[in-house]
N, C-alpha and C. Protein backbone atom coordinates (compact mmCIF):
# COMPACT_ATOMS: atom_id res chain seq x y z
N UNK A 1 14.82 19.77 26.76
CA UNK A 1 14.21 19.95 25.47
C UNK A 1 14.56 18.75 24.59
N UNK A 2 13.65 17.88 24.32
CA UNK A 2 13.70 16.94 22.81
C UNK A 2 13.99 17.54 21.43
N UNK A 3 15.14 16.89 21.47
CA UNK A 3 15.27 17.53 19.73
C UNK A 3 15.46 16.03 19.09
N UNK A 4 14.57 15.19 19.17
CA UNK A 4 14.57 14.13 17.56
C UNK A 4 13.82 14.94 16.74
N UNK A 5 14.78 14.03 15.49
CA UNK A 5 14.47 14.40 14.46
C UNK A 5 12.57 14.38 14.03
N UNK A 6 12.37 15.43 13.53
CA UNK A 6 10.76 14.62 12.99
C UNK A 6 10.67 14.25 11.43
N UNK A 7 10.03 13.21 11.48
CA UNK A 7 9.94 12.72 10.21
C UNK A 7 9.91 13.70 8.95
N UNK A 8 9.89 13.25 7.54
CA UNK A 8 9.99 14.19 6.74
C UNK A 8 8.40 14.28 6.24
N UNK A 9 8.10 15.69 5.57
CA UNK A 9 6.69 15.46 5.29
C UNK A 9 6.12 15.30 3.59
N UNK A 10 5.22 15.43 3.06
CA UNK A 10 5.00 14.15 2.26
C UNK A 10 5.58 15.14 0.96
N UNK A 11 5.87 16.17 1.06
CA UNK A 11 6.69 17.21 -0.10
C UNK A 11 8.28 16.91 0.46
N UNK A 12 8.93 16.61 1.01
CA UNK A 12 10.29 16.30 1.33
C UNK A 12 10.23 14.62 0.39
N UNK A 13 9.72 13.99 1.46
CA UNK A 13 9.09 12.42 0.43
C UNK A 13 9.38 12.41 -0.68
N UNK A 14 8.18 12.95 -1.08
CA UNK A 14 8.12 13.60 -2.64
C UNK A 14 9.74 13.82 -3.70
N UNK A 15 10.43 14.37 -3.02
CA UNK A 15 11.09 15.26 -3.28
C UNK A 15 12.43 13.93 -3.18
N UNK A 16 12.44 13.74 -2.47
CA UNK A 16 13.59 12.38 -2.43
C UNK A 16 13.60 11.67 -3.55
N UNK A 17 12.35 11.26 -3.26
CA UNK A 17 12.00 9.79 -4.15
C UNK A 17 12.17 10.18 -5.77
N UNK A 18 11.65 11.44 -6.00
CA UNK A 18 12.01 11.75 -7.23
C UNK A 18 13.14 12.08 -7.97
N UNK A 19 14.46 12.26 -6.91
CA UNK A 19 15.96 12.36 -7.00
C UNK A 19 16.44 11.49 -7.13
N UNK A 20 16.09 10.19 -6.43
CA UNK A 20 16.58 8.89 -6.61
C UNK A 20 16.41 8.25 -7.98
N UNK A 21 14.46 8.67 -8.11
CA UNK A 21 13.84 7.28 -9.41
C UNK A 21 15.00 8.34 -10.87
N UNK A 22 15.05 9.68 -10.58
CA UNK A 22 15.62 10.53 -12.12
C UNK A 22 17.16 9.72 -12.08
N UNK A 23 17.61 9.29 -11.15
CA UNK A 23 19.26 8.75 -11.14
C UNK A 23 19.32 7.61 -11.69
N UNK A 24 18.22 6.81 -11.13
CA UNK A 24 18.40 5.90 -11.58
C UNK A 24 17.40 5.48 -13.39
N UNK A 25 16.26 6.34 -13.70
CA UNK A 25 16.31 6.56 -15.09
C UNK A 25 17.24 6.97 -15.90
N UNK A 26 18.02 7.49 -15.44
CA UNK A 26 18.85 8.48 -16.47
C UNK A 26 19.47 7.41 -16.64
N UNK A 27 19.92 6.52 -16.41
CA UNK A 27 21.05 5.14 -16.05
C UNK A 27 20.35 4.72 -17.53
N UNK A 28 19.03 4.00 -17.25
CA UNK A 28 18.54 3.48 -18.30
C UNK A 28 18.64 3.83 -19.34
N UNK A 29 18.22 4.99 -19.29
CA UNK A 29 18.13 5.82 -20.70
C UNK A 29 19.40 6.21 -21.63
N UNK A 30 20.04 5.95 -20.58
CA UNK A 30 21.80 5.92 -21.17
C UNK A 30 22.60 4.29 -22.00
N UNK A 31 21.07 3.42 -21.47
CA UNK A 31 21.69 2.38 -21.93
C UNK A 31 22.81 1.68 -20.89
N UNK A 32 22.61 1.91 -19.47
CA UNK A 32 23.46 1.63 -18.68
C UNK A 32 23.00 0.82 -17.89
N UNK A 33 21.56 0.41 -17.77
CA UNK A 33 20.88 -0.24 -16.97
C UNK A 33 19.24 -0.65 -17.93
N UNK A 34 18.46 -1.78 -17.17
CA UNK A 34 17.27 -1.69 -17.95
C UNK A 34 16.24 -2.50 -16.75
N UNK A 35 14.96 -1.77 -16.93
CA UNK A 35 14.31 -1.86 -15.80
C UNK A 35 13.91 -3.25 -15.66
N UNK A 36 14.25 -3.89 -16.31
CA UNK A 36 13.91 -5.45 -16.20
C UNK A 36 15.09 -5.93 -15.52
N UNK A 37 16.03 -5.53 -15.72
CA UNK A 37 17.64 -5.80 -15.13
C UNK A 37 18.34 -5.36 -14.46
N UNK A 38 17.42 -4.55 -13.57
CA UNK A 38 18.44 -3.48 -12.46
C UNK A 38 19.21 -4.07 -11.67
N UNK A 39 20.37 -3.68 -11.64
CA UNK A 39 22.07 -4.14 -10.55
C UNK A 39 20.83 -4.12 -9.02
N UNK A 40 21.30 -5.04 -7.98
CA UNK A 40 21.44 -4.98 -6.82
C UNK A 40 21.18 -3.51 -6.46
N UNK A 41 22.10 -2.95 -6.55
CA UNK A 41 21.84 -1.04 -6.01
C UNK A 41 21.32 -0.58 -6.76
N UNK A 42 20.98 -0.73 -8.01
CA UNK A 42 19.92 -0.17 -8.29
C UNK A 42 18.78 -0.58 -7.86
N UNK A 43 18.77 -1.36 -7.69
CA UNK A 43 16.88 -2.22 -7.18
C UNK A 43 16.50 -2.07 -5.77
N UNK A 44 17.99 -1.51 -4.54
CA UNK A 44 17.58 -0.97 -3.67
C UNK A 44 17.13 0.30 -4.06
N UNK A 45 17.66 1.31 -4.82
CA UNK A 45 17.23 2.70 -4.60
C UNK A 45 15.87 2.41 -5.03
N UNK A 46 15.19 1.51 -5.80
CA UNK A 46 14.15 1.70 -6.93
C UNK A 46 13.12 1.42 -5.14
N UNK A 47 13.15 0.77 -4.67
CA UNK A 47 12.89 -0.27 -3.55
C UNK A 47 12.42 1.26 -2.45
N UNK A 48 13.56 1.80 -2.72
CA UNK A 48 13.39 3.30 -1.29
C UNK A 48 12.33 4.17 -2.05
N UNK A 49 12.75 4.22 -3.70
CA UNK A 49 11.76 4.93 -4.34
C UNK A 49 10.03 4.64 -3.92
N UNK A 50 10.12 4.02 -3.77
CA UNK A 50 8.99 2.82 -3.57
C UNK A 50 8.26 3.25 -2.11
N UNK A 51 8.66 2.86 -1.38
CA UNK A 51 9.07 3.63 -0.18
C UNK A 51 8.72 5.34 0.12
N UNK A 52 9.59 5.37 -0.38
CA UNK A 52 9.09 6.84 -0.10
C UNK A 52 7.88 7.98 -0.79
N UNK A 53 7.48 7.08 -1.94
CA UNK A 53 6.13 7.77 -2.87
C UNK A 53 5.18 7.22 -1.95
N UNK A 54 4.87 5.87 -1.43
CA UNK A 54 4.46 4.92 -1.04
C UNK A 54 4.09 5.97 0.55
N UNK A 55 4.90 6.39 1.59
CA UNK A 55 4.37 6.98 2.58
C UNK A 55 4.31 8.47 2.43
N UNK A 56 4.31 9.04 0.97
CA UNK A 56 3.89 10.76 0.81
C UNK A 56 2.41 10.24 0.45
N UNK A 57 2.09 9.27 -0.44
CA UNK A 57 0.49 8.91 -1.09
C UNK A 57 0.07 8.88 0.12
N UNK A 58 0.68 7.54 1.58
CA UNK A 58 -0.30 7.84 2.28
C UNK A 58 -0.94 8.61 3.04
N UNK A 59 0.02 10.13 2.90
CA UNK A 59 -0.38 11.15 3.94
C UNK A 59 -1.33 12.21 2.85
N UNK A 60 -1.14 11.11 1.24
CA UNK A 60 -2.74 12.06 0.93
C UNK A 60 -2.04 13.04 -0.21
N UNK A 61 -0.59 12.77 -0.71
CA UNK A 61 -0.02 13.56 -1.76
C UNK A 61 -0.37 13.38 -2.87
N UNK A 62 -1.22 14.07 -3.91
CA UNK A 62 -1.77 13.61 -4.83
C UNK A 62 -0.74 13.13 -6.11
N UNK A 63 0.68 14.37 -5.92
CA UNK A 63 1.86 13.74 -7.29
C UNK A 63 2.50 12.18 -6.77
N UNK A 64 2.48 12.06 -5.54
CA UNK A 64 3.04 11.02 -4.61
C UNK A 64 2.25 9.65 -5.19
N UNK A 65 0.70 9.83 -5.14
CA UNK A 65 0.29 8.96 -5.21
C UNK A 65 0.13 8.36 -6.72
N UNK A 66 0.04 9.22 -7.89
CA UNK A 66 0.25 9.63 -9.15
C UNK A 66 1.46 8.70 -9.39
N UNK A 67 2.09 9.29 -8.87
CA UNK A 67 4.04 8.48 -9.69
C UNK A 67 3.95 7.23 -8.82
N UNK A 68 3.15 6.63 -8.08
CA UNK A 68 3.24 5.51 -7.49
C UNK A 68 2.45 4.63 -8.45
N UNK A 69 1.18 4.92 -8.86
CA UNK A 69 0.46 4.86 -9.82
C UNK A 69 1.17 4.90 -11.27
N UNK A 70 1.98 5.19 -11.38
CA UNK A 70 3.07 5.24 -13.05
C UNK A 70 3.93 4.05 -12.71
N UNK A 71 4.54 3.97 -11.90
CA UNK A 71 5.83 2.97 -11.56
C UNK A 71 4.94 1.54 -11.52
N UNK A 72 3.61 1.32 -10.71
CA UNK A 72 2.94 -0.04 -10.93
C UNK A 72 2.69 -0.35 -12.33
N UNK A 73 2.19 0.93 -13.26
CA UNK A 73 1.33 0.58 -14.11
C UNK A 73 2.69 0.06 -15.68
N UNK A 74 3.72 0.69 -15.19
CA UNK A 74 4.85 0.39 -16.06
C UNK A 74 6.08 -0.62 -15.79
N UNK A 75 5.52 -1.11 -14.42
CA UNK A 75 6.40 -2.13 -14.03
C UNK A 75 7.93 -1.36 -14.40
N UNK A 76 8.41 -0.60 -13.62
CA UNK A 76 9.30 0.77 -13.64
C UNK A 76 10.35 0.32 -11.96
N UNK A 77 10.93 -0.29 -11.99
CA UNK A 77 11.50 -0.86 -10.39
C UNK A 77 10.72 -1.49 -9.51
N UNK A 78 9.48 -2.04 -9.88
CA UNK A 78 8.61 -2.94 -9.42
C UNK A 78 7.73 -3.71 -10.56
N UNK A 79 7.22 -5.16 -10.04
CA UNK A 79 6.52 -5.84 -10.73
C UNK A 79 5.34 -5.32 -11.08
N UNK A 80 4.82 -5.22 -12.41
CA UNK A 80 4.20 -4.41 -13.03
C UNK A 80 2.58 -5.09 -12.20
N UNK A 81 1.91 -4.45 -12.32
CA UNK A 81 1.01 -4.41 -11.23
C UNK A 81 -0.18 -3.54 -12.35
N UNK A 82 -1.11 -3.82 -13.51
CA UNK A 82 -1.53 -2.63 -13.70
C UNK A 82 -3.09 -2.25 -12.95
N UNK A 83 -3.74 -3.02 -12.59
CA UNK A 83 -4.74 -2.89 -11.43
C UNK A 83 -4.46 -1.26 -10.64
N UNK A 84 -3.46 -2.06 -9.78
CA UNK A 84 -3.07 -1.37 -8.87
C UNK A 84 -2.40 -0.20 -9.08
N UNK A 85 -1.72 0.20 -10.40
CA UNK A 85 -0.93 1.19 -11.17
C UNK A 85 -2.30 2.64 -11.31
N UNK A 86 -3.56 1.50 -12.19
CA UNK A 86 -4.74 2.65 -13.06
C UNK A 86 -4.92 2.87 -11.79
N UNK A 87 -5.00 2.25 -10.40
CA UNK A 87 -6.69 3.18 -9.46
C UNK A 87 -5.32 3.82 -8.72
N UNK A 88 -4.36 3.74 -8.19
CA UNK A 88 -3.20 4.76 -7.71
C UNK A 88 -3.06 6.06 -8.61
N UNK A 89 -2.91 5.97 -9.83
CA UNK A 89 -2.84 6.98 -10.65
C UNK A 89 -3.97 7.75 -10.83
N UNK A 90 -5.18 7.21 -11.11
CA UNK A 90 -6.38 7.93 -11.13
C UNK A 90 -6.61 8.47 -9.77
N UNK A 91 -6.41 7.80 -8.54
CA UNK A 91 -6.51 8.37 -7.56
C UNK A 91 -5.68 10.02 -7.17
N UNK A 92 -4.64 9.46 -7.68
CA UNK A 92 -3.86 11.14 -7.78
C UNK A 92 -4.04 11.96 -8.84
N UNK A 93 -4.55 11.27 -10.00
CA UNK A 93 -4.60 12.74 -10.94
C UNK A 93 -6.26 13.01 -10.44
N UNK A 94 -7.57 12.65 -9.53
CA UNK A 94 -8.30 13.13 -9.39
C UNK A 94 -7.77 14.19 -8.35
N UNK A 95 -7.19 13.93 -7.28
CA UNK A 95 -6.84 15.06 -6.97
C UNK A 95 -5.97 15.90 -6.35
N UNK A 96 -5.22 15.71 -7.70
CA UNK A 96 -4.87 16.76 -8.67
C UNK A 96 -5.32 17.60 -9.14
N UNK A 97 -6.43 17.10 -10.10
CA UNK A 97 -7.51 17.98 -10.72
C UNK A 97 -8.15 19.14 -9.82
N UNK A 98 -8.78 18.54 -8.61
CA UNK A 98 -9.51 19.01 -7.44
C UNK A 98 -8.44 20.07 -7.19
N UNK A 99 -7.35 20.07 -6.85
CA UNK A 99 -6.46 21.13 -6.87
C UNK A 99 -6.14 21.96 -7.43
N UNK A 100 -6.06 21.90 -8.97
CA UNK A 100 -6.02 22.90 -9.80
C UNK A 100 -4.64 22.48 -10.30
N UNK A 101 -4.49 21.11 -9.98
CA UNK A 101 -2.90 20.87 -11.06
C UNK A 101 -2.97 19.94 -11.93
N UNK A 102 -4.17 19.52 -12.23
CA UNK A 102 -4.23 18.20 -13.20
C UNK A 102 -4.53 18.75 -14.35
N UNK A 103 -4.27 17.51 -15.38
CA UNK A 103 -4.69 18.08 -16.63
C UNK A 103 -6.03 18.58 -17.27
N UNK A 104 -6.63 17.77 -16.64
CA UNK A 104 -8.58 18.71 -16.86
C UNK A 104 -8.53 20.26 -16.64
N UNK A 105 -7.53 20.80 -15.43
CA UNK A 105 -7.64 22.07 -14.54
C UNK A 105 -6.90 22.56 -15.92
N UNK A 106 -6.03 22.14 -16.72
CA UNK A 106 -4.88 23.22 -17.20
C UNK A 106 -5.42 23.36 -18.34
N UNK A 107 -6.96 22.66 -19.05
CA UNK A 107 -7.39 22.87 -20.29
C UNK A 107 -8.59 24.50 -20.17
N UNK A 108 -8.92 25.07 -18.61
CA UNK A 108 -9.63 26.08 -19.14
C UNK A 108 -9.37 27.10 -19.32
């Protein structure tokens, strides 16, 4: 019997990446760090953050692809990118919407 591990799926992803990017905001927001100036370890975690929104979007996660879409468009642990920020983000809050979790869905 094979027991490797299997990869994680795009709600685990999800779920990482968003533990990491809140650790390392909270830093900022404390005045302990600044996203233009992140330490070495911070700029790896930002880097995994990256990473890991980066392969939940591609399996089609719409918050995945959304917060990948926020981090380009705010230059947030990557070079600000806003092209690539608006159609990532719009790409996930459409669907989102289609799902019933975006903000269009929560106005009826």
């Amino acid at each position: 019997m094979c027991r490797v591990e299997l990869p994680l799926g795009p709600e685990k992803l999800l779920e990482e990446a968003a533990r990491r990017y809140w650790d390392v905001k909270r830093r900022v927001d404390r005045g302990e760090a600044s996203w233009g100036a992140l330490t070495k370890a911070q700029q790896r975690e930002m880097d995994e953050v990256l990473r890991l929104w980066r392969s939940a979007a591609e399996q089609g996660h719409a918050e995945a692809q959304f917060n990948l879409g926020c981090m380009y468009d705010n230059g947030k642990g990557v070079q600000q990118k806003l092209r690539r920020g608006t159609a990532l983000a719009a790409q996930g809050g459409r669907a989102r919407t289609r799902e019933g979790e975006g903000p269009q869905a929560r106005r009826r």
